[in-house]
Protein backbone atom coordinates (compact mmCIF):
# COMPACT_ATOMS: atom_id res chain seq x y z
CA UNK A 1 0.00 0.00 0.00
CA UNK A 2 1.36 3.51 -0.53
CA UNK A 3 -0.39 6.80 -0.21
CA UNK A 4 0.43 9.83 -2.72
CA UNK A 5 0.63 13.41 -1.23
CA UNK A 6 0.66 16.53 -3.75
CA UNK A 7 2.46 19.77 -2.88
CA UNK A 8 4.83 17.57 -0.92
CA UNK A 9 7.53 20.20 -0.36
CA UNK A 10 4.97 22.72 0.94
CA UNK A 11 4.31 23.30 4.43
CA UNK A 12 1.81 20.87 5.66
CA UNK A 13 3.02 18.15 2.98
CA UNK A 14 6.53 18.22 4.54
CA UNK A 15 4.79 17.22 7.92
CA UNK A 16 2.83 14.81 6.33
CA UNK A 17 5.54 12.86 4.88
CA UNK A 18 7.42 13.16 8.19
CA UNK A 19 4.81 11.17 9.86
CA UNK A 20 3.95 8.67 7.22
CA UNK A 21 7.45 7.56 7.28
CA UNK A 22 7.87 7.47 10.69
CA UNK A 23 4.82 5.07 10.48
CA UNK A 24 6.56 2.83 8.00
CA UNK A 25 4.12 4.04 4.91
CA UNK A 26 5.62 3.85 1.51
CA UNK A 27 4.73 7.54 0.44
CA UNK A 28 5.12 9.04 -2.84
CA UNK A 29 6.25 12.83 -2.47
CA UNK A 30 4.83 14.50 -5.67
CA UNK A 31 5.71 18.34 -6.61
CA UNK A 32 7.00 20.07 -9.33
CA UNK A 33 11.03 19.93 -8.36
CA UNK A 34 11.25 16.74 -6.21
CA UNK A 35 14.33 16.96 -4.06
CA UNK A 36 13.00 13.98 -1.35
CA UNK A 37 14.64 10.93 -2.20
CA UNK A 38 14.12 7.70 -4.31
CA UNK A 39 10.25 8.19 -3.52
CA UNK A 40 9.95 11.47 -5.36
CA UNK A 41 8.16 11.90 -8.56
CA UNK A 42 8.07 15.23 -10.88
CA UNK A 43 4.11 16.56 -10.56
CA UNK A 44 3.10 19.67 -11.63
CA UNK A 45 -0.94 20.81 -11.95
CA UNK A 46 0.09 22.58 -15.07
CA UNK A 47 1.32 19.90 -17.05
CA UNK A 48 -0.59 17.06 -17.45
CA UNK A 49 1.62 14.49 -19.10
CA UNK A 50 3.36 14.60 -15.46
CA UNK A 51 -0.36 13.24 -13.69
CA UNK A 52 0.75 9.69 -14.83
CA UNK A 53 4.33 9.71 -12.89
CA UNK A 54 3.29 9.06 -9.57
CA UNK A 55 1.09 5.87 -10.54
CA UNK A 56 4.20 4.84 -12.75
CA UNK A 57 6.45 5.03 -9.87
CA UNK A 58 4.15 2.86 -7.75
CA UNK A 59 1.05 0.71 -8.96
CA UNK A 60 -0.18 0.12 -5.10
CA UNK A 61 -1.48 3.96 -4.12
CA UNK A 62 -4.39 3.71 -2.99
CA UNK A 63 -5.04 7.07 -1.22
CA UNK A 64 -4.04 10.49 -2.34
CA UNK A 65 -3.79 14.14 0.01
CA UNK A 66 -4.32 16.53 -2.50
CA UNK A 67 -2.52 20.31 -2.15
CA UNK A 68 -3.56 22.64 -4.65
CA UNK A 69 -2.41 25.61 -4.95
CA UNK A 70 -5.48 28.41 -5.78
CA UNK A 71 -4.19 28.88 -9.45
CA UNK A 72 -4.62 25.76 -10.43
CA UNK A 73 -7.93 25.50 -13.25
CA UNK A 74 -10.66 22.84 -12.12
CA UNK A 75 -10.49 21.13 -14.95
CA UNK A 76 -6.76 20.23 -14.38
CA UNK A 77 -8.00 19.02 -10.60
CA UNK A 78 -10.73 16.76 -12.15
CA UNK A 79 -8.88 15.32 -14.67
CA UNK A 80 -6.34 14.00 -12.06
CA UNK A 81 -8.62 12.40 -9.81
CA UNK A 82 -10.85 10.60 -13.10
CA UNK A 83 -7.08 9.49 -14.08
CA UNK A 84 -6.27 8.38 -10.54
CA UNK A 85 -9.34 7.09 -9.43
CA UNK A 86 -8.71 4.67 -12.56
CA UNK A 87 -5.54 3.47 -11.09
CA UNK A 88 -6.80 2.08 -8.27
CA UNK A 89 -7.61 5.19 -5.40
CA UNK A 90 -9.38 4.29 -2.76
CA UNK A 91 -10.25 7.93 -1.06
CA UNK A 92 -9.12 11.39 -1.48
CA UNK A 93 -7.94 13.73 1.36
CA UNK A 94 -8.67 17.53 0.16
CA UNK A 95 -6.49 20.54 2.01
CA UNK A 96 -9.32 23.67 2.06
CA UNK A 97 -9.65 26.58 3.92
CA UNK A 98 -11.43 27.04 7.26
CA UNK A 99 -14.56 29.46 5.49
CA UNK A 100 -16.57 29.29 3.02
CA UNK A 101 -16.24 31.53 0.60
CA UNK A 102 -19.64 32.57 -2.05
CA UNK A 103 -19.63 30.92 -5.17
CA UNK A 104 -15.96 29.56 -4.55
CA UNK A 105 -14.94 29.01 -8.27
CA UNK A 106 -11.80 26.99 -7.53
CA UNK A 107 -13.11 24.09 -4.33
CA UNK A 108 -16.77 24.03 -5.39
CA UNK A 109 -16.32 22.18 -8.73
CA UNK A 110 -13.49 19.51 -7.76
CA UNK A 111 -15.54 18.89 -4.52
CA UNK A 112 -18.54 18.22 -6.64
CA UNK A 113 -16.58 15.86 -8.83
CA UNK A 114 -15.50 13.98 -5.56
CA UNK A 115 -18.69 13.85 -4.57
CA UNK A 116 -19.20 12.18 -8.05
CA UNK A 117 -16.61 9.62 -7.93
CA UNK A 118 -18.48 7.91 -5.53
CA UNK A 119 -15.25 7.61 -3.18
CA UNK A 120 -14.78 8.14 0.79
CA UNK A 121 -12.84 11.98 0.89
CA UNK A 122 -12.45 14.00 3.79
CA UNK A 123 -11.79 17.72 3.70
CA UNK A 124 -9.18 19.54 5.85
CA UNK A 125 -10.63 23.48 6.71
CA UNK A 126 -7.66 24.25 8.89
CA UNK A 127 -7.46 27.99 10.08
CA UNK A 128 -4.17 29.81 9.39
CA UNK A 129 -0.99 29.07 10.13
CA UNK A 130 1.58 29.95 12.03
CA UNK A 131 3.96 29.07 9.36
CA UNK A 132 3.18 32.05 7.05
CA UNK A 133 5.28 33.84 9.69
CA UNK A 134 8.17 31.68 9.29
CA UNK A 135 8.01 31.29 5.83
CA UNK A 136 7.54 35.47 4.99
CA UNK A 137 9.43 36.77 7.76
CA UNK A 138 10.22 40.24 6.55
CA UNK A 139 7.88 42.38 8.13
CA UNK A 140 8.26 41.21 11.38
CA UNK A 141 12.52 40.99 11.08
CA UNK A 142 13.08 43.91 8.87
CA UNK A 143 9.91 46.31 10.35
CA UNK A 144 8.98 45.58 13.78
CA UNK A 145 5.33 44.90 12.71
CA UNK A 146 2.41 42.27 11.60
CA UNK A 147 0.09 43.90 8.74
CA UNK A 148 -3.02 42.41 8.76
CA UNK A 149 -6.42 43.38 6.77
CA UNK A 150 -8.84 41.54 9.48
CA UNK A 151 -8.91 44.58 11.91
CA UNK A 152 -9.52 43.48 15.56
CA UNK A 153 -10.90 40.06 14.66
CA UNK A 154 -9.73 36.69 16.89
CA UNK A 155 -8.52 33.64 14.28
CA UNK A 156 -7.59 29.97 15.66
CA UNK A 157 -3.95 30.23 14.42
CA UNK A 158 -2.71 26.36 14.06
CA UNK A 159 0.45 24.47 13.49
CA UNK A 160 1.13 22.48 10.22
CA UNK A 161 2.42 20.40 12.24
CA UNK A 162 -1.34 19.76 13.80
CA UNK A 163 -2.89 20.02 10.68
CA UNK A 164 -0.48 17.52 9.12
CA UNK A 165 -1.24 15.21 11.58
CA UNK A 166 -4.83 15.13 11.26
CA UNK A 167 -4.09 14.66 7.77
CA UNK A 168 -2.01 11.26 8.27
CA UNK A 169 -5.65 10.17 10.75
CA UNK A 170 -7.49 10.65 7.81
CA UNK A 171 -5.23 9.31 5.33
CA UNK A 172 -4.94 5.85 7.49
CA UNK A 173 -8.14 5.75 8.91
CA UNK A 174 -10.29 2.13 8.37
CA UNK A 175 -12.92 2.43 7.24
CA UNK A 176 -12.32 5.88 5.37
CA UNK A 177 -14.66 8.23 6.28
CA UNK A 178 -16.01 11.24 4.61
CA UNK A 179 -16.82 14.49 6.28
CA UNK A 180 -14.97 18.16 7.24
CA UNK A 181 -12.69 18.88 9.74
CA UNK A 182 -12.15 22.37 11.22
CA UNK A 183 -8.71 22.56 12.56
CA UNK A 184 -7.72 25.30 15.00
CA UNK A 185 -5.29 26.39 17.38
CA UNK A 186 -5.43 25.99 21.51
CA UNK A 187 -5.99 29.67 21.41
CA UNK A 188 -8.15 32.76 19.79
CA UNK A 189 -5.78 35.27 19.21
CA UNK A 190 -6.10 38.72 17.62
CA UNK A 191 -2.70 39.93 16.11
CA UNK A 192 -2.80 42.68 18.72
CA UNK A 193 -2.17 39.47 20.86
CA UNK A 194 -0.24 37.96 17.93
CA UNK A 195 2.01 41.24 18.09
CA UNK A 196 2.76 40.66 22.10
CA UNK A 197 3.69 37.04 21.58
CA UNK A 198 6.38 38.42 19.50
CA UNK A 199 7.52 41.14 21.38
CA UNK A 200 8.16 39.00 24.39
CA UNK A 201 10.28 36.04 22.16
CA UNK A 202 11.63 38.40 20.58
CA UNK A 203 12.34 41.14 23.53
CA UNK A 204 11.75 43.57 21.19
CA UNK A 205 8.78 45.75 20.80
CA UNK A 206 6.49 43.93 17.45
CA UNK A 207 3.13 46.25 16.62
CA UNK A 208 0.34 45.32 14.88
CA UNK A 209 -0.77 47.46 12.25
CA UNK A 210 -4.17 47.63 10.65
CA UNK A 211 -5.00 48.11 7.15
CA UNK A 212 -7.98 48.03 4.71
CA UNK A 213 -9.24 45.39 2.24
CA UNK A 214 -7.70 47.58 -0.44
CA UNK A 215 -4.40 48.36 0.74
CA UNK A 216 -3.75 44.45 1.70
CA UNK A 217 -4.72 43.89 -2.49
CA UNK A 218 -2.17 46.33 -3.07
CA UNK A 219 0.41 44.43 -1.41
CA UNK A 220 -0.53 41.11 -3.37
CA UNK A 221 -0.07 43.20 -6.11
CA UNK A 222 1.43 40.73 -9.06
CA UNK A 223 -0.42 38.20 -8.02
CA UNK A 224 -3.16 36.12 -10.16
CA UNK A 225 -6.10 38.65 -10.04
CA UNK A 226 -8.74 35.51 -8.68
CA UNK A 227 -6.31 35.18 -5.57
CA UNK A 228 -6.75 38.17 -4.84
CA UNK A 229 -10.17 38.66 -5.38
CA UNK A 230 -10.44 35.08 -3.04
CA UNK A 231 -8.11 36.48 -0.66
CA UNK A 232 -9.47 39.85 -0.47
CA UNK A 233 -12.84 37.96 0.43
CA UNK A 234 -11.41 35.85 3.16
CA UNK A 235 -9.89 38.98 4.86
CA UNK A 236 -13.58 40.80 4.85
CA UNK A 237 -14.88 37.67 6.24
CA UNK A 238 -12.11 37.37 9.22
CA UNK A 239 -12.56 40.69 10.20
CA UNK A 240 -16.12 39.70 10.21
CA UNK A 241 -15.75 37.71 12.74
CA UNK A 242 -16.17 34.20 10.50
CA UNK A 243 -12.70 32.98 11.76
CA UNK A 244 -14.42 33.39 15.76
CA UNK A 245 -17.38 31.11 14.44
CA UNK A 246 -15.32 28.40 13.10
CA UNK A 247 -13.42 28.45 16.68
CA UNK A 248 -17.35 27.68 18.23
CA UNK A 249 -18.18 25.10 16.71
CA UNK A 250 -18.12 22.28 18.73
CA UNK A 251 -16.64 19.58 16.41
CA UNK A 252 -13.87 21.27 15.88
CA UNK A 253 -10.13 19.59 16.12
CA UNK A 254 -7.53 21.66 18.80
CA UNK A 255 -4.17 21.06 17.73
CA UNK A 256 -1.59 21.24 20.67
CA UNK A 257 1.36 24.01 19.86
CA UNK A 258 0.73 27.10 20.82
CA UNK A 259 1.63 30.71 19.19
CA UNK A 260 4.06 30.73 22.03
CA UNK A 261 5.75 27.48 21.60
CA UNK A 262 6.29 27.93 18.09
CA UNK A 263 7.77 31.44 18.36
CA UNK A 264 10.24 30.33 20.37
CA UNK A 265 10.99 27.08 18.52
CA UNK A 266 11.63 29.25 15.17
CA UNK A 267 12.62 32.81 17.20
CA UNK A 268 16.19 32.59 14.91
CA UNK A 269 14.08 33.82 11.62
CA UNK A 270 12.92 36.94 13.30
CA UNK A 271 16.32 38.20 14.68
CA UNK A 272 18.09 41.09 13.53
CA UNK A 273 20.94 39.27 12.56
CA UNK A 274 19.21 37.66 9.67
CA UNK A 275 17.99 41.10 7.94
CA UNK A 276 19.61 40.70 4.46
CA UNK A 277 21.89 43.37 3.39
């Protein structure tokens, strides 16, 4: 048996892979410049003559985590699971968001076709994560400040790390289930509260400051124009208070690190040392 995870060298598929292997599961890292080993395979959402590679490089996958990132045209999506529900999938694990967003023209057609397959697939709606600190550090190591578009609002920030694992449950579990799973943090935190986290790891003083819809579009600027338009949506929404109503619901899944924990884990990426000249 071996399971196939997309987006492998992104931030929750590195986790996932982590834990399959320490599990003993033959995994088959897919992304577009595979750098993991004898078990990685060249996959890119673009280019469809690559959909084939992972089934080529093992004929026993029989689940698939699918990571895709918010470019990617339906129709590419679809045509990946027809291909690899003919090869022998057994269930599809779908990374989403934690809200829904209106006539969501990316999600709302492939999870139709899932629902059309006729196979057990779960979706993952974790909140955000801590990781986009880590991975765009800038503001924070360069500025002294968190921009955020979501005014005063409270969001369940969450670990990969958490998310991944809740991934692997899914992945493994027997018999394969189908539903959603709201992922979340231990804690609601504003990024007022973010901001203070920082400032004490850091023993520094890290502000928080506020900006409209419009000006966060700005920065994004460059981007593909329906990101942004998604994006700008899920920022109204937050400051909304939509992320606070996903943290109420009682079925959702607490992952265990903490803001604090993981600021203090990573603090190295935030020091002044590391500002590049």
């Amino acid at each position: 048996m071996s399971i196939l995870v997309t987006g492998s060298t992104g931030k929750t598929g590195r986790h996932i892979l982590s834990i399959l292997h320490s599990r003993a599961i033959n995994v088959i890292a897919a992304s577009r410049r595979p750098d993991l080993g004898d078990s990685a395979v060249r996959f890119d959402w673009e280019d469809r003559t690559t959909y084939s590679l992972p089934f080529d490089a093992a004929s026993d996958i029989v689940a698939v985590h699918l990571i895709i990132p918010s470019e990617i045209p339906h129709d590419n999506v679809c045509a990946f699971i027809d291909l690899a529900v003919s090869r022998g999938v057994k269930r599809f694990i779908l990374m989403s968001g934690s809200l829904d967003i209106p006539g969501d023209p990316i999600e709302g057609p492939i999870r139709t076709h899932l629902e059309a397959s006729g196979l057990p697939f779960c979706v993952l709606r974790p909140s955000r994560f801590f990781e986009n600190f880590s991975d765009f550090p800038e503001s924070i190591r360069d500025e002294d400040k968190i921009i955020s578009a979501t005014d005063t609002a409270s969001i369940g920030l969450v670990s990969c790390q958490d998310v991944a694992q809740v991934a692997v449950d899914c992945l493994l579990a027997e018999p394969p289930h189908c539903g959603e799973h709201f992922i979340v943090g231990p804690e609601l935190l504003s990024f007022t509260q973010v901001a203070e986290c920082f400032s004490r790891a850091l023993q520094r003083k890290i502000s928080y400051e506020s900006i409209s819809v419009d000006e966060q579009k700005q920065l994004w600027s460059g981007l593909p124009e329906e990101f942004i338009r998604l994006m700008g949506s899920v920022e109204e929404m937050t400051a909304a208070g939509s992320e606070g109503l996903v943290y109420a619901k009682e079925t959702k899944i607490i992952g265990r690190k903490t803001l604090e924990e993981f600021v203090r884990e990573n603090v190295h990426l935030w020091a002044r040392e590391n500002i590049q000249a």
